[in-house]
Protein backbone atom coordinates (compact mmCIF):
# COMPACT_ATOMS: atom_id res chain seq x y z
CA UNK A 1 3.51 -12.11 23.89
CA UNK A 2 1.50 -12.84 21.11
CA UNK A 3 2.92 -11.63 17.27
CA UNK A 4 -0.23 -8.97 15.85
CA UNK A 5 -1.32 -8.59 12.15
CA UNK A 6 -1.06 -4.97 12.34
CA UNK A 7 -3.09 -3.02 9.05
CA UNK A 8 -2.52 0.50 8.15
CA UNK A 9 -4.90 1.60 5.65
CA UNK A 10 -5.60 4.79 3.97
CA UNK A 11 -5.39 7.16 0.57
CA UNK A 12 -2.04 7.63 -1.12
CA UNK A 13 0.25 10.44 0.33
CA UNK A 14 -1.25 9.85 3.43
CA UNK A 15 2.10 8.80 4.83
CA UNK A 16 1.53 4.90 5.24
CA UNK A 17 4.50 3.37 3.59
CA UNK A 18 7.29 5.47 6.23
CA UNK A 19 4.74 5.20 9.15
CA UNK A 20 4.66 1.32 8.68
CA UNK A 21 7.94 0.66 7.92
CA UNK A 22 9.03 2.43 11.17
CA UNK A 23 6.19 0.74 13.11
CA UNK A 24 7.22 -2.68 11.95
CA UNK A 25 10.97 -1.52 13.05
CA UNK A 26 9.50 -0.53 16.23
CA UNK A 27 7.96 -3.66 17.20
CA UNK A 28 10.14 -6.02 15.62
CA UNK A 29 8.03 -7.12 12.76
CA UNK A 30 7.82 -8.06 8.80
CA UNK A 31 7.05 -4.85 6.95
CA UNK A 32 4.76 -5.74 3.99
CA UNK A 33 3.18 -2.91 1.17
CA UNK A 34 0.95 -4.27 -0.36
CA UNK A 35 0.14 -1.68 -2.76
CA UNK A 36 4.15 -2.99 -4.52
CA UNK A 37 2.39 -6.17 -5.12
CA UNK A 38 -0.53 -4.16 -7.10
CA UNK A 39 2.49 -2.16 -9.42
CA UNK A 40 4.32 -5.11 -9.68
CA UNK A 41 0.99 -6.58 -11.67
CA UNK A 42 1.00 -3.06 -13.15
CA UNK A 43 4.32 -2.69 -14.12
CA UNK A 44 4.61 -6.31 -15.67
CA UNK A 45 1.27 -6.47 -17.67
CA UNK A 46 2.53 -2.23 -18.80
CA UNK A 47 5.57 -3.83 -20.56
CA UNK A 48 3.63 -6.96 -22.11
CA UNK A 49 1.15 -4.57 -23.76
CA UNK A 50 -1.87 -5.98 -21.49
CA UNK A 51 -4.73 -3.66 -20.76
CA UNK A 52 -5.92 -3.22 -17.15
CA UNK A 53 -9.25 -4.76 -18.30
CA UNK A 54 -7.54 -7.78 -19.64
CA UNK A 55 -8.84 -10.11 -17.17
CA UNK A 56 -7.66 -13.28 -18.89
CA UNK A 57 -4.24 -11.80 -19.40
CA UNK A 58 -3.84 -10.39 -15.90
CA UNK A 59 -4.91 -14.03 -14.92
CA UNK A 60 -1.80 -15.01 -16.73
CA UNK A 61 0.38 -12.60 -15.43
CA UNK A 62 -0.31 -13.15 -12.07
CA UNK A 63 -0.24 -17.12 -12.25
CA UNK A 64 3.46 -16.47 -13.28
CA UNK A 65 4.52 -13.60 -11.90
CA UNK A 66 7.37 -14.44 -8.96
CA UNK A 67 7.41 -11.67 -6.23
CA UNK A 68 9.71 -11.43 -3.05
CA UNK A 69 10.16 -8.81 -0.81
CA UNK A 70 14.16 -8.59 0.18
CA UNK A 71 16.05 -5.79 2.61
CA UNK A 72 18.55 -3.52 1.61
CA UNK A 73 20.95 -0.35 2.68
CA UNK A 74 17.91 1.34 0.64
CA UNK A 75 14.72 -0.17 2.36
CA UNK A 76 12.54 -2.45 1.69
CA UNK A 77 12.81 -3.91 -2.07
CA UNK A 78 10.50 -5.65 -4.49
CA UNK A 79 11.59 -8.40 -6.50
CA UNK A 80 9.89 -9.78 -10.05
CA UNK A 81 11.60 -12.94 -11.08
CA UNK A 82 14.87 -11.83 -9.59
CA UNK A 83 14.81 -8.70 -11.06
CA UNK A 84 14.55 -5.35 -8.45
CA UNK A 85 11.66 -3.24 -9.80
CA UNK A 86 11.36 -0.67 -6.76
CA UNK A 87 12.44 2.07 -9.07
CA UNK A 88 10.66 1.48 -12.27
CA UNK A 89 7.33 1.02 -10.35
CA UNK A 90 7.46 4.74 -8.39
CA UNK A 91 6.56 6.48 -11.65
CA UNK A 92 2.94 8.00 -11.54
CA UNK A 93 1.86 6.11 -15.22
CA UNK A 94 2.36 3.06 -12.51
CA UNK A 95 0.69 4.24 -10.05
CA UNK A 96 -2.70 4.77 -11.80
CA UNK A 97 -2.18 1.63 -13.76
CA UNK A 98 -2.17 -0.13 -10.83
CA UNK A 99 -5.21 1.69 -9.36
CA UNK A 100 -6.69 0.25 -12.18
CA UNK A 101 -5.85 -3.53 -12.28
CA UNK A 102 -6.16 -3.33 -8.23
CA UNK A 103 -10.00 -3.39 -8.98
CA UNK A 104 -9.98 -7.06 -10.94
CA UNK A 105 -11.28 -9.43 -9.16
CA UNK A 106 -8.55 -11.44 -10.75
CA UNK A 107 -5.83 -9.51 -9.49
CA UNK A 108 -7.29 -9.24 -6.25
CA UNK A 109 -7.82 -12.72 -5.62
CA UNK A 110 -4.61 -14.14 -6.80
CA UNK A 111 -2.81 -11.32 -4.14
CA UNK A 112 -5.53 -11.80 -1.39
CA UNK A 113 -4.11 -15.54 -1.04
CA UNK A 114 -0.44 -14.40 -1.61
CA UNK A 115 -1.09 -11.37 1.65
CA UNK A 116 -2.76 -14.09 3.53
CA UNK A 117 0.12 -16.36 3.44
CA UNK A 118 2.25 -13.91 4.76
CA UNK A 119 0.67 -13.17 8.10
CA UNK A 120 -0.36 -16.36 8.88
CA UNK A 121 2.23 -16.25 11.72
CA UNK A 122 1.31 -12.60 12.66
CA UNK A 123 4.64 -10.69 13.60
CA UNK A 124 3.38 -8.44 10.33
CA UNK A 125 2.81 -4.72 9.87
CA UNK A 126 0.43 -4.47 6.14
CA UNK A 127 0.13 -1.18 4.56
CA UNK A 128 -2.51 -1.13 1.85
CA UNK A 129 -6.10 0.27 0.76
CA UNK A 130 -8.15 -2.52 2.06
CA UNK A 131 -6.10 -4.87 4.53
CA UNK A 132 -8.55 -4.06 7.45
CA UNK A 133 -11.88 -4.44 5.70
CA UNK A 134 -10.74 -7.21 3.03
CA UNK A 135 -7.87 -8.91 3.84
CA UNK A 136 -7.40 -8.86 7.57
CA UNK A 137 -10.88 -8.03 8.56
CA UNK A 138 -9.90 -10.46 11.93
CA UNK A 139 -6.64 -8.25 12.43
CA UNK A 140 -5.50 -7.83 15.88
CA UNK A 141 -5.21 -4.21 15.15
CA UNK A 142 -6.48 -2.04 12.68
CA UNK A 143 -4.98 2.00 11.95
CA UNK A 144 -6.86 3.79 9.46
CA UNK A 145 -4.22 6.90 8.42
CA UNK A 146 -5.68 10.23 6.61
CA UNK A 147 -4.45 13.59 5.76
CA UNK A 148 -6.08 16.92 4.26
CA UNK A 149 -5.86 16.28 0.06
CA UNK A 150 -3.48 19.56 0.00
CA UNK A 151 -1.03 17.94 2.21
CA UNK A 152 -0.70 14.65 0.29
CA UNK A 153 -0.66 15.97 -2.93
CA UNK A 154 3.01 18.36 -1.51
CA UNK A 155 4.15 14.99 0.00
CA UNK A 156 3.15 13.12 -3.33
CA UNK A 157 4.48 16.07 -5.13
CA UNK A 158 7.92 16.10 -3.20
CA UNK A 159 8.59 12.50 -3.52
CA UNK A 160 8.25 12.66 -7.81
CA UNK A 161 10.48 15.55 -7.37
CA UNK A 162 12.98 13.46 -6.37
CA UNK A 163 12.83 11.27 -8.90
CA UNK A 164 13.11 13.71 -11.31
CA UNK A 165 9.19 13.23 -12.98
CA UNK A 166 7.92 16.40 -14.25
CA UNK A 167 5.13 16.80 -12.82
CA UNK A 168 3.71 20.74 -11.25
CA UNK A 169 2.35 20.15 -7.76
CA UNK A 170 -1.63 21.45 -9.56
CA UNK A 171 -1.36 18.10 -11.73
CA UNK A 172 -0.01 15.72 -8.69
CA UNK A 173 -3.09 17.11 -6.69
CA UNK A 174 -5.86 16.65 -9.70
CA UNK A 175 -4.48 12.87 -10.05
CA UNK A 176 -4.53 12.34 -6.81
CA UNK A 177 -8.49 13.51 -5.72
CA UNK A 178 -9.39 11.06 -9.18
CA UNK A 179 -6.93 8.45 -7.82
CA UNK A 180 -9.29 8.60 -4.70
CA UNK A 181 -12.67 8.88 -6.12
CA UNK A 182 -11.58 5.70 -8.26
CA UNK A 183 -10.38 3.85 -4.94
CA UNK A 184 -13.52 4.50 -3.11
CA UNK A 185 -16.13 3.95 -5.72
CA UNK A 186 -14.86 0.75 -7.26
CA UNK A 187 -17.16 -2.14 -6.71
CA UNK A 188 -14.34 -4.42 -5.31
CA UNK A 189 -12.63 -3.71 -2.27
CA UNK A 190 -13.16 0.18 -2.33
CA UNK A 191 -10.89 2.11 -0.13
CA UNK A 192 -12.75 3.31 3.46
CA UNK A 193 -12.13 2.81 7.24
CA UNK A 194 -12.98 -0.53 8.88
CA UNK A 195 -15.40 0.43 11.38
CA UNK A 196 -13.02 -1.20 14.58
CA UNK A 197 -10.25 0.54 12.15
CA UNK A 198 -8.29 3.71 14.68
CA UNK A 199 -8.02 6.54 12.68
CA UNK A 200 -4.94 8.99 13.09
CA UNK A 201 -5.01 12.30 10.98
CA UNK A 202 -1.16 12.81 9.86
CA UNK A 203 -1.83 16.41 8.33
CA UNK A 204 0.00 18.34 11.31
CA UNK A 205 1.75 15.24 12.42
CA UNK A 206 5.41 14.19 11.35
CA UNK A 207 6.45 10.65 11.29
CA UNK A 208 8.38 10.06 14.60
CA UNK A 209 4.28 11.34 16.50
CA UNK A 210 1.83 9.32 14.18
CA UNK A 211 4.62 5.63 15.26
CA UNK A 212 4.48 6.96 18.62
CA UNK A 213 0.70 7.06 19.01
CA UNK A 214 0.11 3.91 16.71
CA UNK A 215 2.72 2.40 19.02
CA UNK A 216 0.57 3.75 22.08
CA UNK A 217 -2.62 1.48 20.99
CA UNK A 218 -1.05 -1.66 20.36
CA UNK A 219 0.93 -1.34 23.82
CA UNK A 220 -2.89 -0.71 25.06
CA UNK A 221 -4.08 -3.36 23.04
CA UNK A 222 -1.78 -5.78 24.51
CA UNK A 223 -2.61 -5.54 28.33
């Protein structure tokens, strides 16, 4: 049977990261998140003083920035020059940053080739913003996940909580809505459904149903 490019797109605290990971555990495949590589930029060009509007220093970054993806008792880890950066790049100063330098065309086409080279085999689940309008727009099949804003700011909330970020659930949920007007407004590769893109609401839904029903389509998908 033939190995899918599977894309899971959709706004932050929508669930994507746990839904794909157990998808591409379901099926057998390479989990990628994309968004890491996007905080990995963030993280590196944070600590080197370069603004997100630095195009000629993000250029520079990227041209030397190393990035591997590695498995662990813990998940899925992210790898800068050898160095594990999972932790450091959870923090919610990241996470807008790299909202930010996500929309430079540099950034965007230095990762676009790096994503590409990944599924050129297919066997790969990609969880990201724009994988099935951008980078996969030929993907064999296309999940576009949502939830309710109150419900993914308490997830969002919940998951700073545990990394000990103080942060009151009112502030999570104001960062979030701008976090998803600046997404879907940007010029380059704004955040919206592909229009062959299925979309699954995960606002009453836990994990183990939204797999099961992604799971359900590519079965379809394959007869």
């Amino acid at each position: 049977m033939k190995a899918f490019v599977v894309t899971v797109d959709g706004p932050s605290g929508a669930g994507k990261s746990t839904v794909s990971r157990r998808l591409a555990e379901r099926l057998g495949y390479t989990y990628v998140e994309t968004g890491a590589l996007y905080r990995a930029v963030a993280l590196v060009a944070l600590s080197e003083g370069c603004s997100p509007n630095d195009d000629n220093g993000l250029g520079k970054i990227c041209k030397h920035l190393e990035l591997r993806f590695g498995n662990s008792p813990k998940g899925s880890r992210l790898y800068a020059k050898g160095e594990d950066i999972t932790e450091r790049m959870r923090t919610s100063e990241i996470t807008m940053l790299a909202s930010a330098v996500s929309a430079r065309p540099v950034v965007r086409e230095h990762l676009l080739d790096v994503q590409r080279e990944m599924g050129e085999r297919g066997g790969v689940v990609f969880e990201g913003r724009d994988m099935g309008t951008v980078v996969f727009p030929g993907a064999d099949v296309k999940f576009y996940l949502d939830a309710d804003l109150d419900t993914r700011a308490l997830r969002r909330y919940k998951e700073l909580a545990e990394t000990d970020e103080a942060n009151s659930l009112a502030e999570v949920k104001k960062a979030m809505k701008k976090r998803d007007e600046d997404d879907s407004s940007r010029a380059v590769a704004p955040l919206k459904r592909a229009d062959d893109a299925i979309r699954i609401d995960s606002t009453l839904l836990d994990i183990e149903q939204v797999v099961e029903a992604m799971v359900h389509y590519i079965n379809e998908r394959t007869k």
